[in-house]
Protein backbone atom coordinates (compact mmCIF):
# COMPACT_ATOMS: atom_id res chain seq x y z
CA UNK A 1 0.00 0.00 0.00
CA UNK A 2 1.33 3.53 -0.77
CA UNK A 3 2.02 5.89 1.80
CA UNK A 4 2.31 9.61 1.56
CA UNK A 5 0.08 10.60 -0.68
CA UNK A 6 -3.32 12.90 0.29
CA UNK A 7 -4.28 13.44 -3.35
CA UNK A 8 -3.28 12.92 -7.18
CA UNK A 9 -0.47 14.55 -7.99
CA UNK A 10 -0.06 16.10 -11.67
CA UNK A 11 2.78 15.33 -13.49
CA UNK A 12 5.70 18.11 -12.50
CA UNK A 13 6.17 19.42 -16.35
CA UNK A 14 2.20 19.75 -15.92
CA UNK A 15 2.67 21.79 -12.73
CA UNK A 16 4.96 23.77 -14.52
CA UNK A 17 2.44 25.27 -17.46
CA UNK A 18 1.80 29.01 -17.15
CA UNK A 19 -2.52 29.06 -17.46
CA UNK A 20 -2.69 30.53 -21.29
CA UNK A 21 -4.60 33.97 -19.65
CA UNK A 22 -7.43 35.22 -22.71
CA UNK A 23 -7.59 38.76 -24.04
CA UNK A 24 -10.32 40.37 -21.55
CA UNK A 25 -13.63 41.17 -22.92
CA UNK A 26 -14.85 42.84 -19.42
CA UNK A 27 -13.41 45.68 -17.19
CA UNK A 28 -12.55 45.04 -13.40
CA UNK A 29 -15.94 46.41 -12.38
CA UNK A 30 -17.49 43.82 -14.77
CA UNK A 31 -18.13 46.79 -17.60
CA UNK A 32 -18.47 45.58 -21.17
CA UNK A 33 -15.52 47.45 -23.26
CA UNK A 34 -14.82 47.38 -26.82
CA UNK A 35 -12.61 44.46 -27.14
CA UNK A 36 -9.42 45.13 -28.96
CA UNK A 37 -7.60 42.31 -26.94
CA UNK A 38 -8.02 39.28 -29.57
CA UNK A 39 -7.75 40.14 -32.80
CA UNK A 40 -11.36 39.36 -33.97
CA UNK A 41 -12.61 40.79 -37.01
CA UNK A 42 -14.55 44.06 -36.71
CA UNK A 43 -16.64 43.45 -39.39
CA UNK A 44 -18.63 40.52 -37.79
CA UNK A 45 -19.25 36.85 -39.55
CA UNK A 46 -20.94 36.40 -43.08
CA UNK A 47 -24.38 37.05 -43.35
CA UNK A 48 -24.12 33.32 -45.38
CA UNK A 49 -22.07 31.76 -42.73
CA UNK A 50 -24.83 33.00 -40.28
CA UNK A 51 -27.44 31.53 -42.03
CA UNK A 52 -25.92 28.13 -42.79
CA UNK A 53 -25.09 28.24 -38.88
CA UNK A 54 -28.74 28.59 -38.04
CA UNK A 55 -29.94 26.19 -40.72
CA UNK A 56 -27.70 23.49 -38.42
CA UNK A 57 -30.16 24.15 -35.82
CA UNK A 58 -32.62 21.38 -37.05
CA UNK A 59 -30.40 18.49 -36.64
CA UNK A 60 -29.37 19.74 -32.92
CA UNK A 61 -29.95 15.97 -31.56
CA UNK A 62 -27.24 14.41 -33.63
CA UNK A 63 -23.59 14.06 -33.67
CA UNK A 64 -21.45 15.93 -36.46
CA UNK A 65 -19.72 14.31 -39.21
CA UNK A 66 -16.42 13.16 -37.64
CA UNK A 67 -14.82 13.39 -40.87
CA UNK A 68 -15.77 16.59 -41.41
CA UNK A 69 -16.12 15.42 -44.89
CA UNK A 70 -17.43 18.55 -46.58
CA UNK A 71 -15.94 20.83 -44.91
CA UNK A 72 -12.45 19.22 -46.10
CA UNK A 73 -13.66 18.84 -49.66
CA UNK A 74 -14.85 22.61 -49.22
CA UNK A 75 -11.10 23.66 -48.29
CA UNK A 76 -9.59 21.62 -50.70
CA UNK A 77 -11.60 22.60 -53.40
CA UNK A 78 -10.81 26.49 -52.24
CA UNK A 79 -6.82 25.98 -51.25
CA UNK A 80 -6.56 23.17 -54.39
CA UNK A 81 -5.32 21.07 -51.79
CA UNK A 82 -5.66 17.27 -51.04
CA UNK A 83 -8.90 16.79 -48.86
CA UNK A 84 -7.33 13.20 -47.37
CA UNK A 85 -3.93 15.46 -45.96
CA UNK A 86 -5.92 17.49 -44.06
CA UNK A 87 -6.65 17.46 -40.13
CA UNK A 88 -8.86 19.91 -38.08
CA UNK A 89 -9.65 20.58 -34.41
CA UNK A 90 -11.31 23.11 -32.20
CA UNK A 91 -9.42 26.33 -32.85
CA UNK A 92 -5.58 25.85 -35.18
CA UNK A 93 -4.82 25.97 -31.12
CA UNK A 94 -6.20 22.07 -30.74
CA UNK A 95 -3.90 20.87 -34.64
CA UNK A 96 -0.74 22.62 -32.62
CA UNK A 97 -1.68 20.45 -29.75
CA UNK A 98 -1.61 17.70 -32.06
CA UNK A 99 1.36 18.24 -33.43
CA UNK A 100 3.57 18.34 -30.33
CA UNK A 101 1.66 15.08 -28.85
CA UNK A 102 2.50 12.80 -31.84
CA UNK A 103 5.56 14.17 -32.79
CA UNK A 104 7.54 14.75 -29.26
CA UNK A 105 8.05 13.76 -25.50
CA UNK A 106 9.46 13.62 -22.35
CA UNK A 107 12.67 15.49 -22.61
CA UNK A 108 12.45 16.04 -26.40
CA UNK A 109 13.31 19.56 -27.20
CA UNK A 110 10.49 22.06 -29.18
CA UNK A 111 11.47 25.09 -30.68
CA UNK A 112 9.66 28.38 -30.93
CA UNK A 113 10.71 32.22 -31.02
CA UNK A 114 11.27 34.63 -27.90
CA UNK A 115 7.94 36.53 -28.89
CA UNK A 116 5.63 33.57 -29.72
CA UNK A 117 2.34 32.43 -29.52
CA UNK A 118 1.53 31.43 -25.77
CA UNK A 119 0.21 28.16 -27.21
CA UNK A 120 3.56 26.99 -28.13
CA UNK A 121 4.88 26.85 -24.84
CA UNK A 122 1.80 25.15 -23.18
CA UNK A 123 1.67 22.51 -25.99
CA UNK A 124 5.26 21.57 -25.62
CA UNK A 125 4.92 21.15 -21.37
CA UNK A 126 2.00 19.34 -21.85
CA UNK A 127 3.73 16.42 -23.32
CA UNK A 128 6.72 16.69 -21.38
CA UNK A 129 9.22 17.97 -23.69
CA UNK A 130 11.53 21.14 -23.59
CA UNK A 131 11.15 24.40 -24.72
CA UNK A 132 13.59 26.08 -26.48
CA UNK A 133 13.17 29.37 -27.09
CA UNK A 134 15.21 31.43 -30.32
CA UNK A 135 15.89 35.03 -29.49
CA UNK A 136 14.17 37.41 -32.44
CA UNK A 137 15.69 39.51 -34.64
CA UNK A 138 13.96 43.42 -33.39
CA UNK A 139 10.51 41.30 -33.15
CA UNK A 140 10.76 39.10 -35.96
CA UNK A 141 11.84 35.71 -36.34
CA UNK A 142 15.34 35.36 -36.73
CA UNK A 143 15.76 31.90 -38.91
CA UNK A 144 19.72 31.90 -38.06
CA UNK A 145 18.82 31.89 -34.30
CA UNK A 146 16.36 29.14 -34.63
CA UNK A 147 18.55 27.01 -36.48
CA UNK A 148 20.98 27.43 -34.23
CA UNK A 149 19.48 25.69 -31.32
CA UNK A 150 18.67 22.72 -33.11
CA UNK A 151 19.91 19.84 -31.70
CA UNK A 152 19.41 15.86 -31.82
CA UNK A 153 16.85 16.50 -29.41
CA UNK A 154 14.53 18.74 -31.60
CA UNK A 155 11.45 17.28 -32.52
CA UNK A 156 9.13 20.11 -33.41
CA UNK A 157 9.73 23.75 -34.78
CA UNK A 158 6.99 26.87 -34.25
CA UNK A 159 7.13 29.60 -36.51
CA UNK A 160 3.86 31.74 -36.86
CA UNK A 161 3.62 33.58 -40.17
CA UNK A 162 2.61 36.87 -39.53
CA UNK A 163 4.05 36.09 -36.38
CA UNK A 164 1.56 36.57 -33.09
CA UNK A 165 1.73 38.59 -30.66
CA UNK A 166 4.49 41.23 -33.03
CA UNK A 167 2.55 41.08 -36.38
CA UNK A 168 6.05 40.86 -38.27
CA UNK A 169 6.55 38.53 -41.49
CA UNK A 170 8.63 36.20 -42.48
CA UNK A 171 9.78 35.89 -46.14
CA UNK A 172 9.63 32.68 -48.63
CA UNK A 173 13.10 32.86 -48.86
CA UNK A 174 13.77 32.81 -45.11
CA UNK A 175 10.73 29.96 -44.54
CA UNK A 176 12.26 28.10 -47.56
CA UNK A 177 16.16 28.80 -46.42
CA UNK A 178 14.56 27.58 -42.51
CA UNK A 179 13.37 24.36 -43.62
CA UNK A 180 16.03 23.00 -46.32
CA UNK A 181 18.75 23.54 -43.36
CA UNK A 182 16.43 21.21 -40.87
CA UNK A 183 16.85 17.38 -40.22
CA UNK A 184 14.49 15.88 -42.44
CA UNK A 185 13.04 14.27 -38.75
CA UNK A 186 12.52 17.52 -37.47
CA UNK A 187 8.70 18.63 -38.00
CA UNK A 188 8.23 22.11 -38.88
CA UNK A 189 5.05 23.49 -38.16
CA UNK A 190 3.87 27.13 -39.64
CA UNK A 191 1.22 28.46 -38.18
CA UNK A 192 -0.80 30.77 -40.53
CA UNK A 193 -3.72 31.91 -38.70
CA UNK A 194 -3.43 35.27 -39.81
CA UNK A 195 -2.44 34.63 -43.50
CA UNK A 196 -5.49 36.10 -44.90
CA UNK A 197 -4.50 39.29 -44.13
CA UNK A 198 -1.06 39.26 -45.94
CA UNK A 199 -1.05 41.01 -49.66
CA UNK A 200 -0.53 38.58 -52.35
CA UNK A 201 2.98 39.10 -52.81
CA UNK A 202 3.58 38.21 -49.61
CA UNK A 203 2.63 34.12 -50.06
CA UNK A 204 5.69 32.72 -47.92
CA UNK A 205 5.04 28.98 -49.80
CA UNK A 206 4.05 27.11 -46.76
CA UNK A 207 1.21 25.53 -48.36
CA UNK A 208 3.41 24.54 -51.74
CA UNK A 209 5.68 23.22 -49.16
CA UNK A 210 3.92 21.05 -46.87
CA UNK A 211 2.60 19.78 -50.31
CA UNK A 212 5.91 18.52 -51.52
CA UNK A 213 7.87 17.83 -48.41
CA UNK A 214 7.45 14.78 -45.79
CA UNK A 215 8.36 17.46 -42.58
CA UNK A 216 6.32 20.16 -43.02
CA UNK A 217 2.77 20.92 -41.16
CA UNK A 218 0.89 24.41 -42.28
CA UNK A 219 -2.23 25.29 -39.63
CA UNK A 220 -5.17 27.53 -39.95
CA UNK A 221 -8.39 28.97 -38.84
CA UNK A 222 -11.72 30.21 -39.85
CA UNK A 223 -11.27 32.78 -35.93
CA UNK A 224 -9.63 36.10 -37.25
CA UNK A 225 -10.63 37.24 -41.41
CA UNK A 226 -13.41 34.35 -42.02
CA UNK A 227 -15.18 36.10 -38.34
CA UNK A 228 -16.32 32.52 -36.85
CA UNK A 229 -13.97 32.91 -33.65
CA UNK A 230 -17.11 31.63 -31.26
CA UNK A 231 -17.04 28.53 -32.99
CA UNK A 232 -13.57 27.08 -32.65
CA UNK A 233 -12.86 25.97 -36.44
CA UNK A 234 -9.10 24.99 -36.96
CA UNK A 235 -7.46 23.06 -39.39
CA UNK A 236 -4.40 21.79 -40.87
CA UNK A 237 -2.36 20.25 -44.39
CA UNK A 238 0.60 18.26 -43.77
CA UNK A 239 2.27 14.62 -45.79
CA UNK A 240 -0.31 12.02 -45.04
CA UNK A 241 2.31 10.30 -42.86
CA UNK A 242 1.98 13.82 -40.40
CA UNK A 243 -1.89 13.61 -40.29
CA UNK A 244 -2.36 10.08 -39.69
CA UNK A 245 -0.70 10.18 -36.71
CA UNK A 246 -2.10 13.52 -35.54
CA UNK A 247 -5.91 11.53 -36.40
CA UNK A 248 -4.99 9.11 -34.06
CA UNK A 249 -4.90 10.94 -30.88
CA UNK A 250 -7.55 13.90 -32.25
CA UNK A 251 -11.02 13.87 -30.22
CA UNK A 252 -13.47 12.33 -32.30
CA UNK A 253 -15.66 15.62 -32.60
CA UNK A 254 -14.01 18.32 -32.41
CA UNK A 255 -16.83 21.01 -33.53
CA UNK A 256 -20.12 20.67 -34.63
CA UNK A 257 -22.89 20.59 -37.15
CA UNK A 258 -23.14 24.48 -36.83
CA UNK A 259 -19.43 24.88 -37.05
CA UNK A 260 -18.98 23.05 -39.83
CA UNK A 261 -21.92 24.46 -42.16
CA UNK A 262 -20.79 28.22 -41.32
CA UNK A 263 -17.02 27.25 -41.90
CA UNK A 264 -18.16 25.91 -45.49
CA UNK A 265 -20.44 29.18 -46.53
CA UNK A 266 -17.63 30.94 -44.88
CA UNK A 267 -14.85 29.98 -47.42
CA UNK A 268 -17.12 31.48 -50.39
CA UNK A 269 -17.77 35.21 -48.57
CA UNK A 270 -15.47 36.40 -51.13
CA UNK A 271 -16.63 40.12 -50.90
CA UNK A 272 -16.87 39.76 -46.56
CA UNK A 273 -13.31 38.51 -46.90
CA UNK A 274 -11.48 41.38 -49.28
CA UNK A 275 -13.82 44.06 -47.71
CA UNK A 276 -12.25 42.32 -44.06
CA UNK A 277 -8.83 42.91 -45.52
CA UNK A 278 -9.44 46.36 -47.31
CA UNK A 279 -10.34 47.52 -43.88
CA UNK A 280 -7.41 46.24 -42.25
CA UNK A 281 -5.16 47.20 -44.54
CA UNK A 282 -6.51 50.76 -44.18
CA UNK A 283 -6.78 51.17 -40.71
CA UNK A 284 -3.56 49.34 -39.41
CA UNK A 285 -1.97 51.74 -41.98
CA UNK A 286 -3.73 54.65 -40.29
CA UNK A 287 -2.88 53.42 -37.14
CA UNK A 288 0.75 52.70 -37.64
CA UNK A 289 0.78 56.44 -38.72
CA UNK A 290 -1.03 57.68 -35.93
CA UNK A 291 1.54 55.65 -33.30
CA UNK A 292 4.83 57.15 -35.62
CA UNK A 293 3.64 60.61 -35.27
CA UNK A 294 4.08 59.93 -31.09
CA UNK A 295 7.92 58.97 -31.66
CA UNK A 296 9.06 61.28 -29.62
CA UNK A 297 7.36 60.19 -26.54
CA UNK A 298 8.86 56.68 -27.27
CA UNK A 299 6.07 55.19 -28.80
CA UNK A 300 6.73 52.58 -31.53
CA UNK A 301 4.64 50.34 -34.06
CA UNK A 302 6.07 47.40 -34.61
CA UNK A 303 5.66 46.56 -38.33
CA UNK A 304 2.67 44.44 -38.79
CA UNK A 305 1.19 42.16 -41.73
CA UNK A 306 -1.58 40.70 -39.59
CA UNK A 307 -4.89 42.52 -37.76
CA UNK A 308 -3.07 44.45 -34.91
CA UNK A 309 -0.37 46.28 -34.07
CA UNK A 310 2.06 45.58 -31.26
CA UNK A 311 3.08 49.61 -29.85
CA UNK A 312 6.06 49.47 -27.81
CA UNK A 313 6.27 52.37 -24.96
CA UNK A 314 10.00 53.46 -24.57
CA UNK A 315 9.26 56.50 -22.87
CA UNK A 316 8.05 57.96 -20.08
CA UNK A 317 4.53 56.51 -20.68
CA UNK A 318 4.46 52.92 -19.82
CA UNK A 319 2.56 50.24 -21.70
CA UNK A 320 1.07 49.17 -17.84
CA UNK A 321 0.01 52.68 -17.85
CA UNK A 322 -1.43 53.08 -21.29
CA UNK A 323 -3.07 49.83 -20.55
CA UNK A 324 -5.41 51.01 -17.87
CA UNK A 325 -6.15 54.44 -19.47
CA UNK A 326 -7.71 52.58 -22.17
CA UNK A 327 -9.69 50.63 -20.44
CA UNK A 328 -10.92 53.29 -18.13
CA UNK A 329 -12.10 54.66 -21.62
CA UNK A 330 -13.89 51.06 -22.29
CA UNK A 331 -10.79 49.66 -24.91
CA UNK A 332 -9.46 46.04 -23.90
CA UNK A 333 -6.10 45.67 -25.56
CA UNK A 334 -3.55 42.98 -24.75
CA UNK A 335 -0.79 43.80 -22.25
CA UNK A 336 1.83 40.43 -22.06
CA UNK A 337 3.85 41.15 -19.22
CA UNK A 338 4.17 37.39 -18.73
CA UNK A 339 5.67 37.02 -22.56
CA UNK A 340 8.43 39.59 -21.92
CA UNK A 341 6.41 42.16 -23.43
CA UNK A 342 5.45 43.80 -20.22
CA UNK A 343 6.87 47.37 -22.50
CA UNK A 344 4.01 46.59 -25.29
CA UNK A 345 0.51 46.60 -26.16
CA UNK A 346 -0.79 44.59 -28.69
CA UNK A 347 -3.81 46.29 -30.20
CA UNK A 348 -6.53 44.40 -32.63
CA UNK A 349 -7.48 46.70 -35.81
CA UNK A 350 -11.05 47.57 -34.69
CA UNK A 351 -13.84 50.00 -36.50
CA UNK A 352 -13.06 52.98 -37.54
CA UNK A 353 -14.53 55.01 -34.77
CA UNK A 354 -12.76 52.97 -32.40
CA UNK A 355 -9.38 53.18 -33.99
CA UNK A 356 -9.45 56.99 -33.93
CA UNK A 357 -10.57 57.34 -29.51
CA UNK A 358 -7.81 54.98 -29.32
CA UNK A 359 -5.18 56.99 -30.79
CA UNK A 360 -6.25 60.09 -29.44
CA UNK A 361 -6.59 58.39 -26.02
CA UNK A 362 -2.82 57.03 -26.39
CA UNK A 363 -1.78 60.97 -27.81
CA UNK A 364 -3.19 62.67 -24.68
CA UNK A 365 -1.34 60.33 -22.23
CA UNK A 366 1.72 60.45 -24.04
CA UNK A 367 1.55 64.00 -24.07
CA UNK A 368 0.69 63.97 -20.26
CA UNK A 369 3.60 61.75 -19.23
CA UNK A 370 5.90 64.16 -21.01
């Protein structure tokens, strides 16, 4: 009989996950303020993906297709992509999950940059393996860096392309320079969940290359320029080799009916989606402008190709500071102390309206910090 025990004890790499903490949607007094703290779009879901959502209502009482049949044949029809290499889950946040628990383990080693997605870290303690963690290069990922901690141990790479929480991009070449230097058994995973909002010329050739080579996984989601964040819709395109083993430890169901109708109608919004990116483009410009023209009070955009901008406070006015004055106003931004970025705000592009009080809020405490 065992002694010494009063209660199950977690495993000690669980113990040691930092809770991923969400982008707050309320105020401390339980206010509702304009949420700027997630990156959801501003322009709301299609009216089609709507609609296709509520037709799912009728069939409430049974079980969605665990294949997700049609919703695969929708994407590859749309990406001209192989509907049989493709794996989904609740949010791309469940496929990176997936990807760390079939590909590494205890005391493996996963490697993602110094201004990552929380997600990253979380998915490599959960299955007991390492992280490793590349410096960047002034925000951006720094390929050299990464390939410089690479080591018989390294199982999995995370790169996010635009990269979240900084919004910066990484090129084709670099992506296709990043890869040809890796062990062939070294999974690379690119996480695109903001790729919709890149300009055409920017294509980094994830998709063409997780289409020709046995190593690479490419992830996405129907959360930020498709507008169905409520409903958890994540998916991903890898060598058939990758997603059978990622099917064989994926929950059965991992979103339903509803999910997968709206996710369908979603991918044929054409005019939702460029009028989603025309305003982001516009804005974030507008923005970025706005946050240039405050230089010398140390405020600084970081370039961004994705739907926010990460401002970094280098003078007297502290992100901390800036933090609460916009929320006193009724603006939830993202403040990620606990990511080394306790100097920067990352800011979703919102309406129009709501871009303008925020950049007037951030001028008049700038101004009032000296």
């Amino acid at each position: 009989m065992r002694t010494g025990m009063t209660a199950p004890a977690p495993k000690p790499w669980i113990a040691a996950i930092a809770p991923y903490v969400p982008g707050r949607a309320t105020a401390d007094d339980g206010r509702r303020v304009v949420k700027l703290s997630s990156n959801e779009n501003p322009l709301g879901t299609p009216d089609t993906a709507r609609e296709a959502y509520r037709g799912a209502a009728t069939e409430l009482e049974r079980y969605p297709d665990a294949s997700a049949a049609e919703l695969r044949a929708a994407l590859a029809a749309h990406y001209g992509i192989e509907a049989d290499r493709i794996v989904y889950g609740t949010g791309s946040d469940e496929v990176l999950h997936l990807a760390a628990g079939a590909f590494a383990g205890v005391g493996d080693e996963i490697i993602h940059v110094r201004y990552g997605f929380a997600v990253y870290d979380i998915a490599t303690r959960r299955v007991g393996a390492v992280p490793v963690v590349a410096p960047d290069r002034d925000y951006a990922t720094d390929v050299d860096a990464i390939l410089a901690r690479v080591t018989e141990r390294t199982k999995v790479i995370f790169v996010a392309n635009p990269n979240n929480p900084t919004g910066t991009y990484t090129s084709r070449e670099d992506i296709a320079r990043l890869h040809a230097a890796l062990p062939r058994d070294v999974l690379l995973v690119i996480d695109q969940a903001y790729t919709e909002y890149l300009d055409p010329e920017d294509d980094d050739g994830a998709l063409a290359l997780a289409r020709t080579e046995p190593n690479v996984l490419v992830t996405r989601t129907f959360s930020k320029i498709f507008g169905l964040a409520a409903e958890r819709i994540g998916w991903g395109y890898a060598s058939p080799a990758i997603i059978d083993a990622m099917h064989r430890i994926r929950a059965p169901f991992s979103f339903g009916i509803g999910a997968q109708r709206a996710a369908i109608a979603a991918l044929d919004a054409h005019d939702f989606i460029a009028a989603s990116r025309d305003h982001n483009r516009t804005w974030r410009g507008w923005f970025e402008r706005q946050i240039a023209a405050l230089s010398n009070h140390g405020l600084r955009a970081v370039p961004s190709k994705a739907n926010f901008v990460m401002v970094l406070f280098e003078g007297a006015l502290t992100a901390g500071a800036a933090y609460q004055a916009l929320m006193a106003a009724g603006y939830a931004t993202r403040w990620l102390p606990g990511q080394g970025l306790a100097h920067g705000l990352r800011i979703t592009i919102g309406a129009e309206a709501d871009m303008r009080a925020v950049a007037e809020i951030l001028r008049t405490e700038a101004e009032r910090a000296g």
